[in-house]
N, C-alpha and C. Protein backbone atom coordinates (compact mmCIF):
# COMPACT_ATOMS: atom_id res chain seq x y z
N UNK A 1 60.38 -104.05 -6.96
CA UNK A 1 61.70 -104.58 -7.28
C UNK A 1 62.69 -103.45 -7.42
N UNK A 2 63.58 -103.43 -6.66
CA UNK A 2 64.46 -102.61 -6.81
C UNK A 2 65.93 -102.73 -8.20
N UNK A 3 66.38 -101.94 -8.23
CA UNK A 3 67.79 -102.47 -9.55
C UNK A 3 69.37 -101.41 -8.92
N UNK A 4 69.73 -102.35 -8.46
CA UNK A 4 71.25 -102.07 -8.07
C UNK A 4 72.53 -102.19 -9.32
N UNK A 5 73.66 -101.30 -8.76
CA UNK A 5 74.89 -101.59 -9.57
C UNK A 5 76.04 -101.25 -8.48
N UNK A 6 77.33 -101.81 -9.11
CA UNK A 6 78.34 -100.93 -8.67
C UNK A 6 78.54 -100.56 -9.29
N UNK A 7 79.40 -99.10 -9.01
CA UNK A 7 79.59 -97.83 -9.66
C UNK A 7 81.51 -98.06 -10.28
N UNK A 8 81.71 -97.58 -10.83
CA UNK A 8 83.07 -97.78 -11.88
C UNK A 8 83.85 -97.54 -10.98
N UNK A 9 83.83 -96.42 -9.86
CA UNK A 9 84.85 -96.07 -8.96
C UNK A 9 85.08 -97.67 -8.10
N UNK A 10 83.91 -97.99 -7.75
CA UNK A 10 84.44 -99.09 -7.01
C UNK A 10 84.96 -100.16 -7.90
N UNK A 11 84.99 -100.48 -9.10
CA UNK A 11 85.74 -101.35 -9.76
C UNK A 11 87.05 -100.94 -10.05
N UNK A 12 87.12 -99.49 -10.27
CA UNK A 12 88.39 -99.40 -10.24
C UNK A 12 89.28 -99.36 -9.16
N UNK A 13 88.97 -99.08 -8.14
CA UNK A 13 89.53 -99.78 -6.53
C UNK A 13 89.74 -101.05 -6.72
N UNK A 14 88.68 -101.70 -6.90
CA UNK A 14 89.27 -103.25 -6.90
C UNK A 14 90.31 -103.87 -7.18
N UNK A 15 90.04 -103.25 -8.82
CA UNK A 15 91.46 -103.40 -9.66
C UNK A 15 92.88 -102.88 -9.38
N UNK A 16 93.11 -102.16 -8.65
CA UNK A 16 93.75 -101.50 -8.11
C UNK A 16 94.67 -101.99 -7.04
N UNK A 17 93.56 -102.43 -6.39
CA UNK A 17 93.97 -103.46 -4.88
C UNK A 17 94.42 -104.53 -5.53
N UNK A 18 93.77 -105.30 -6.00
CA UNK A 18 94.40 -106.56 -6.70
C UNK A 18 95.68 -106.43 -7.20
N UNK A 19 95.73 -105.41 -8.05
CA UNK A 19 97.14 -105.49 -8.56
C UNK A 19 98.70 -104.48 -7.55
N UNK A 20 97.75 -104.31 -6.29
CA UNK A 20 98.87 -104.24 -5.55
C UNK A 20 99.21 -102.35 -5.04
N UNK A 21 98.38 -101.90 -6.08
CA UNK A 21 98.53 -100.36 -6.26
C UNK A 21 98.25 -99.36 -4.99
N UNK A 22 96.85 -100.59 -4.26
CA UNK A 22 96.27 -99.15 -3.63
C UNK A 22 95.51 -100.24 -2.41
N UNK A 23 95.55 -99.70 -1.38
CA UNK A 23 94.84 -100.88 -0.24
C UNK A 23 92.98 -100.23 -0.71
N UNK A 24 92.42 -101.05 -0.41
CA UNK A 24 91.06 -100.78 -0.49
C UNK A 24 90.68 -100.47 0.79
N UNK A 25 89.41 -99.53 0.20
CA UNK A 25 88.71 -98.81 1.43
C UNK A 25 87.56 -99.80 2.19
N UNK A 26 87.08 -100.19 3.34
CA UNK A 26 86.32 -100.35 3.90
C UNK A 26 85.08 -99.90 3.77
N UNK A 27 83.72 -100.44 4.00
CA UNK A 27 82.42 -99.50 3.45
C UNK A 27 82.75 -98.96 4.86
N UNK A 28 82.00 -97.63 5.09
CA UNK A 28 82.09 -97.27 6.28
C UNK A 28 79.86 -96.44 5.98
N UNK A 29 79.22 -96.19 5.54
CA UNK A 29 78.45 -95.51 4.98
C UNK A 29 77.12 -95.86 4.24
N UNK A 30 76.58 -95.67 5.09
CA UNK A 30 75.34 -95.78 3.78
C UNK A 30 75.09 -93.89 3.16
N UNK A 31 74.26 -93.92 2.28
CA UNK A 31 73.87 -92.66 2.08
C UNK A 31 72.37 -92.67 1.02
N UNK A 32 71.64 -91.68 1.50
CA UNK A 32 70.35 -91.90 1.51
C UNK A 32 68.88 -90.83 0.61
N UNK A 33 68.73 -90.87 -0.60
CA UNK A 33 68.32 -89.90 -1.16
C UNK A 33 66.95 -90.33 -1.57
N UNK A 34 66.61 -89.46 -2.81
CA UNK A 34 65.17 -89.45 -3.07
C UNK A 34 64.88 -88.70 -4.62
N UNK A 35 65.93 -89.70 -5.47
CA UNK A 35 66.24 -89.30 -6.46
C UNK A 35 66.06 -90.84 -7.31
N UNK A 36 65.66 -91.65 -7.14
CA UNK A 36 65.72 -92.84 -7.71
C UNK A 36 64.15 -93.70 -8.45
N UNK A 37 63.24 -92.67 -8.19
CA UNK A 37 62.40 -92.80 -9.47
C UNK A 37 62.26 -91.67 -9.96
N UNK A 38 61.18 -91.55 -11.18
CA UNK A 38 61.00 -90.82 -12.47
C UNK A 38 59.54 -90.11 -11.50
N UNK A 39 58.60 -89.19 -12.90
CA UNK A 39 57.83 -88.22 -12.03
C UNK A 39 56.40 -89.61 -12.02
N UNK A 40 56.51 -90.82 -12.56
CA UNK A 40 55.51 -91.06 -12.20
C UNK A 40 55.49 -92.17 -11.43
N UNK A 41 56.90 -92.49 -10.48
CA UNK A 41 57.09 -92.82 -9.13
C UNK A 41 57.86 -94.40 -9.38
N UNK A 42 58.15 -94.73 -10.85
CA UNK A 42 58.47 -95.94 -11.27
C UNK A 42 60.18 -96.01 -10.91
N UNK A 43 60.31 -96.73 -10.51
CA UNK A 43 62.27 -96.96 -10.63
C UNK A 43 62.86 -97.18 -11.54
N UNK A 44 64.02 -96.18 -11.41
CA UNK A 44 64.81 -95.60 -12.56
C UNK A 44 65.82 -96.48 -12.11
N UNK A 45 66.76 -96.76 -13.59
CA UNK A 45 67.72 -97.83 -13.46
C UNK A 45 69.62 -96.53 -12.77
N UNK A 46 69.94 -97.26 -11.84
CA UNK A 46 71.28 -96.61 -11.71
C UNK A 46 72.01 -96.88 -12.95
N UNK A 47 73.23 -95.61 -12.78
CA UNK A 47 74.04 -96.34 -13.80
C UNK A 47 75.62 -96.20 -13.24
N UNK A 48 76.17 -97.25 -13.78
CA UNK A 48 77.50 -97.36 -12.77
C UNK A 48 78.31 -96.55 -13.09
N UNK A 49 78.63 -95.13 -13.86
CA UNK A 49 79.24 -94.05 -13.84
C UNK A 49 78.87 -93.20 -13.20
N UNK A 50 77.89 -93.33 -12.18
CA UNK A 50 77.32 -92.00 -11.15
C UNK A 50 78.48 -92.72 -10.16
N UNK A 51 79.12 -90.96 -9.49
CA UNK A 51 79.68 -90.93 -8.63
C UNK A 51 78.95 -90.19 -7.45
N UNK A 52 77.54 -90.11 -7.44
CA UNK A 52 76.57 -89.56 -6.40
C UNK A 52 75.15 -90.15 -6.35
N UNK A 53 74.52 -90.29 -5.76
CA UNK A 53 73.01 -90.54 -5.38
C UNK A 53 72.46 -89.51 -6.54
N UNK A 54 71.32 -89.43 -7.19
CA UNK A 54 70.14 -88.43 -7.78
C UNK A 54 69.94 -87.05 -6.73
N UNK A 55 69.84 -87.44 -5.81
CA UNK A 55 69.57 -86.72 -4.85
C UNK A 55 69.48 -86.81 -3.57
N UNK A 56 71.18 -86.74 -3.15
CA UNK A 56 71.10 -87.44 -1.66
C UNK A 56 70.67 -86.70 -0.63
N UNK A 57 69.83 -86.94 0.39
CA UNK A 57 69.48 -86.38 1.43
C UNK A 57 70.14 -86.53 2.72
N UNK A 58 70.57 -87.35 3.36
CA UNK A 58 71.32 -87.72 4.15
C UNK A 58 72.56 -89.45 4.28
N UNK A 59 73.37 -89.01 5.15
CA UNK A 59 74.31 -89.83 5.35
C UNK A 59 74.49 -90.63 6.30
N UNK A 60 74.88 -91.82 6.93
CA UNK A 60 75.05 -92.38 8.02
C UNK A 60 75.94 -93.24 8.05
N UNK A 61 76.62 -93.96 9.33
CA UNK A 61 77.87 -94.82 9.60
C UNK A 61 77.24 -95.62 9.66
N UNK A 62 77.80 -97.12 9.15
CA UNK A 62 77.25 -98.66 9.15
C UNK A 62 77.10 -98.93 10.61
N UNK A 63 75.81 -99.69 11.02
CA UNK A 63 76.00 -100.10 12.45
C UNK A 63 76.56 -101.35 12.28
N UNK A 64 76.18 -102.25 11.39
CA UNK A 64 77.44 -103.69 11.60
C UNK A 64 77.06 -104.10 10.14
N UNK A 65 77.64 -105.14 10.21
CA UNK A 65 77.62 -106.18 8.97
C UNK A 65 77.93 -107.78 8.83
N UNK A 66 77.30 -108.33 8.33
CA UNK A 66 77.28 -109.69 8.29
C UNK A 66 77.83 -110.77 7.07
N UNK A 67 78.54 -111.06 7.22
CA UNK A 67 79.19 -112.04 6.12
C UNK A 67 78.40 -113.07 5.70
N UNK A 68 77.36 -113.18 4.31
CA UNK A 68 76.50 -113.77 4.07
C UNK A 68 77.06 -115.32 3.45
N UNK A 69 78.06 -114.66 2.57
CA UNK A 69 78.93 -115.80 2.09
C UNK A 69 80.01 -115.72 1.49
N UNK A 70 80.28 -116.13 0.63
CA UNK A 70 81.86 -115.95 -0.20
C UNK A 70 81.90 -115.30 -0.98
N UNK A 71 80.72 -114.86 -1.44
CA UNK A 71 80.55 -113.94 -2.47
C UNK A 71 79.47 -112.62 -2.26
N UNK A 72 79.35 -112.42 -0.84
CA UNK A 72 78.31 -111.58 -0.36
C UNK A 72 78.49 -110.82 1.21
N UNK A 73 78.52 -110.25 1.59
CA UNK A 73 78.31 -109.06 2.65
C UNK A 73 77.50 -108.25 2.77
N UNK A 74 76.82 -108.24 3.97
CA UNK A 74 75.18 -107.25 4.27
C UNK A 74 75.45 -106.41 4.96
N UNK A 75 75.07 -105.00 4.86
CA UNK A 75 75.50 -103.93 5.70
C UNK A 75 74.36 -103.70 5.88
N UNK A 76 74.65 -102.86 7.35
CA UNK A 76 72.88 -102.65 7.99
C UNK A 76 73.26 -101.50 8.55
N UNK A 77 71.96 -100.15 8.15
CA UNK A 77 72.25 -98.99 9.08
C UNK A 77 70.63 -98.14 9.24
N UNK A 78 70.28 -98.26 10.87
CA UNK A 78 69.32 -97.80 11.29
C UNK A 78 68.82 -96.35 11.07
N UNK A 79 67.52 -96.14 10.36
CA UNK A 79 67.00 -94.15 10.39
C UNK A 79 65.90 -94.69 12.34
N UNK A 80 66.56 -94.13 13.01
CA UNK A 80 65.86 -93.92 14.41
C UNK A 80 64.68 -93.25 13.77
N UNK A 81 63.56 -93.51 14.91
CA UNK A 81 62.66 -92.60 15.16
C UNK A 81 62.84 -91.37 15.49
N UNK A 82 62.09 -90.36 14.96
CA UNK A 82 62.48 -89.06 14.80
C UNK A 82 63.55 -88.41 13.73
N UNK A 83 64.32 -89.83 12.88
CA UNK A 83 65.42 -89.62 12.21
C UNK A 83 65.03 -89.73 10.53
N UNK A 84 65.17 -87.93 9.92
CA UNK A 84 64.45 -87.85 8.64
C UNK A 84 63.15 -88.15 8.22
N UNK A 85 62.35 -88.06 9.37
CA UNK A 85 60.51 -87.86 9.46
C UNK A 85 60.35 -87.23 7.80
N UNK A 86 59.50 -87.70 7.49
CA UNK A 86 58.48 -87.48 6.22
C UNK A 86 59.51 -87.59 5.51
N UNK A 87 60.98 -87.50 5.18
CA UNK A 87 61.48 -88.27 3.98
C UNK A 87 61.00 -89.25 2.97
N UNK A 88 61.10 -88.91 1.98
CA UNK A 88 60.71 -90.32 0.97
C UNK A 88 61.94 -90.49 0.32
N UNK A 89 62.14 -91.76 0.94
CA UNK A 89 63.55 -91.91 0.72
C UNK A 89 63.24 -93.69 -0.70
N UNK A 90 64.23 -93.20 -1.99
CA UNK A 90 64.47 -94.38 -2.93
C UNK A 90 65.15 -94.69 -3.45
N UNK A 91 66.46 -94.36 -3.02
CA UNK A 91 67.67 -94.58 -3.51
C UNK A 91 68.76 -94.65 -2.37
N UNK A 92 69.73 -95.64 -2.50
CA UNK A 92 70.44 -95.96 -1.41
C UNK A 92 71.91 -96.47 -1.84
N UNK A 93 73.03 -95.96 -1.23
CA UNK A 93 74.01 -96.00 -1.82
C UNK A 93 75.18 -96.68 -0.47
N UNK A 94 76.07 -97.43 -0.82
CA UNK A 94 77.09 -97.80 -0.08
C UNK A 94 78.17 -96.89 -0.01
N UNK A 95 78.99 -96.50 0.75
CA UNK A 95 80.04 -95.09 0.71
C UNK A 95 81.19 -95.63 1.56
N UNK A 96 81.88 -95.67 0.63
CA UNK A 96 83.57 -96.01 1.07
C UNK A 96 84.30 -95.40 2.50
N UNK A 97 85.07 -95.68 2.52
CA UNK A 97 86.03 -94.46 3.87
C UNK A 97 86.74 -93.41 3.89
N UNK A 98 86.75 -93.51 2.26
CA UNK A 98 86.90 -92.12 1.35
C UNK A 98 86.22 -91.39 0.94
N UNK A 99 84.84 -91.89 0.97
CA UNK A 99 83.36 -91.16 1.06
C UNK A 99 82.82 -91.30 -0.46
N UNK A 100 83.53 -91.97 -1.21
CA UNK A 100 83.03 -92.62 -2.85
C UNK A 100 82.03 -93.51 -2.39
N UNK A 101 80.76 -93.31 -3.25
CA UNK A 101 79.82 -94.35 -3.59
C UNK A 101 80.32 -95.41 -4.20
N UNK A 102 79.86 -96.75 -3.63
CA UNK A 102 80.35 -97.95 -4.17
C UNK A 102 79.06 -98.53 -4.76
N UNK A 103 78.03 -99.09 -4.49
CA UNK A 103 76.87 -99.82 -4.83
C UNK A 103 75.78 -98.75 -4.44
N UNK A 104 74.89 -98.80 -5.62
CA UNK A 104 73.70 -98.12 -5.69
C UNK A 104 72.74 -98.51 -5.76
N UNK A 105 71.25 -98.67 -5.28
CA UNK A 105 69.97 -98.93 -5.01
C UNK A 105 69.06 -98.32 -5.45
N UNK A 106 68.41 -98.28 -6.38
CA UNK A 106 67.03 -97.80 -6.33
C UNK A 106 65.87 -98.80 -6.21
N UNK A 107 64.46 -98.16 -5.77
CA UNK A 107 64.03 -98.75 -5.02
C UNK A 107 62.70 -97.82 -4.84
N UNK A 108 61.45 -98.61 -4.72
CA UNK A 108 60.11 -97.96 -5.16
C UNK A 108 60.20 -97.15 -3.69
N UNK A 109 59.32 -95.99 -3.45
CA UNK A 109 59.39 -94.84 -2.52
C UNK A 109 59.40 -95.58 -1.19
N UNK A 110 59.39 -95.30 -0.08
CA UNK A 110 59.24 -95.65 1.76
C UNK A 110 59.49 -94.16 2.03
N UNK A 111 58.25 -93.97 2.90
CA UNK A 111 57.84 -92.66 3.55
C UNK A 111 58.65 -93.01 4.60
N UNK A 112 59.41 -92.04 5.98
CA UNK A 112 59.76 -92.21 6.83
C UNK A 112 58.94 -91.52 7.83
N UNK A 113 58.20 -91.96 8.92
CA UNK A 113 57.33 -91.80 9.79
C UNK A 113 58.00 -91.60 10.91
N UNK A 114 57.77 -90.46 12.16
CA UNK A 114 58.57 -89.70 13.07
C UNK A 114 57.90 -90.78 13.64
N UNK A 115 57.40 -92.18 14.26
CA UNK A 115 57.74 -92.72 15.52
C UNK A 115 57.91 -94.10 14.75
N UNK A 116 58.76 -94.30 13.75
CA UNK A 116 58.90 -95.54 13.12
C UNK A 116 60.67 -95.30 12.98
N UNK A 117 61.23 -96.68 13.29
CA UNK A 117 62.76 -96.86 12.43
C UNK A 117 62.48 -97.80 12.00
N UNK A 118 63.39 -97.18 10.80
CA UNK A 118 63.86 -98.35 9.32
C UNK A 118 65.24 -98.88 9.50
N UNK A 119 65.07 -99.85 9.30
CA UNK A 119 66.40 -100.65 9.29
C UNK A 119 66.58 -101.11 7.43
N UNK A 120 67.89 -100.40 7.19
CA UNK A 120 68.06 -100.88 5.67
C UNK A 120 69.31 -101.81 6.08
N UNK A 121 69.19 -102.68 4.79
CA UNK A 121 70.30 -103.72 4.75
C UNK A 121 70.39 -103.71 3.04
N UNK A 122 71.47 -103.43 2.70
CA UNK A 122 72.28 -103.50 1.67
C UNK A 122 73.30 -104.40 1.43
N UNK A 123 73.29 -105.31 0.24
CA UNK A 123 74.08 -106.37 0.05
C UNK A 123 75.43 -106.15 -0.81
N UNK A 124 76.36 -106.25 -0.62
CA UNK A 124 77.67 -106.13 -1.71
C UNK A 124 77.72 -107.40 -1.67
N UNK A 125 78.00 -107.71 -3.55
CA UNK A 125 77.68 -109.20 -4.09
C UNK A 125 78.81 -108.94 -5.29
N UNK A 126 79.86 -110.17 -5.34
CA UNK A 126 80.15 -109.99 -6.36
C UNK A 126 80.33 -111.66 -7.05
């Protein structure tokens, strides 16, 4: 079981937009670390004042996204084969167009294997 949040930056965008201040950013980003359990491999809870991953390892552009419902949007972004081999990747973050983390993931370990792609899908839910 994984345990997600959004992070304060993205609420305060929200708020922001709503009241007219500031256009909101687009996700454009996933971003991808190995900082999201403890030493004896259990998942650690995010907390919505991190403005970074634990320990991000790499970054990538959304390949698309799907409008789940009225209160939900799925972003999906492929690690190719050959892309971050032997990573143990457990933490996963949504990244604005300003490059702020919006929603954070942790999430029990996934080894990344040089002739395997992962397809992650990340949900923004509010």
């Amino acid at each position: 079981m994984g345990l997600a949040i959004t992070t304060k930056i993205a609420k305060k965008k929200m708020l922001l937009a709503r009241a007219g201040v500031a256009a909101l950013p687009e996700i454009a980003g996933m971003a991808f670390g190995s900082g999201g359990v403890d030493e004896n491999g259990e998942v650690i809870a995010p907390e919505d004042g991190q403005a970074e991953l634990n320990n991000e390892i790499y970054r990538k552009d959304i390949e698309r996204y799907e409008i789940v419902s009225d209160t939900q949007v799925r972003y999906y972004c492929e690690l190719e084969e050959g892309e971050l081999t032997g990573a143990k990747i457990n933490e996963i973050a949504l990244v604005d167009a300003e490059g702020d983390i919006i929603t954070i993931k942790h999430f029990k370990t996934k080894e990344k294997d040089n002739d395997f792609s992962f397809v992650f899908k990340v949900n923004d839910t509010m």
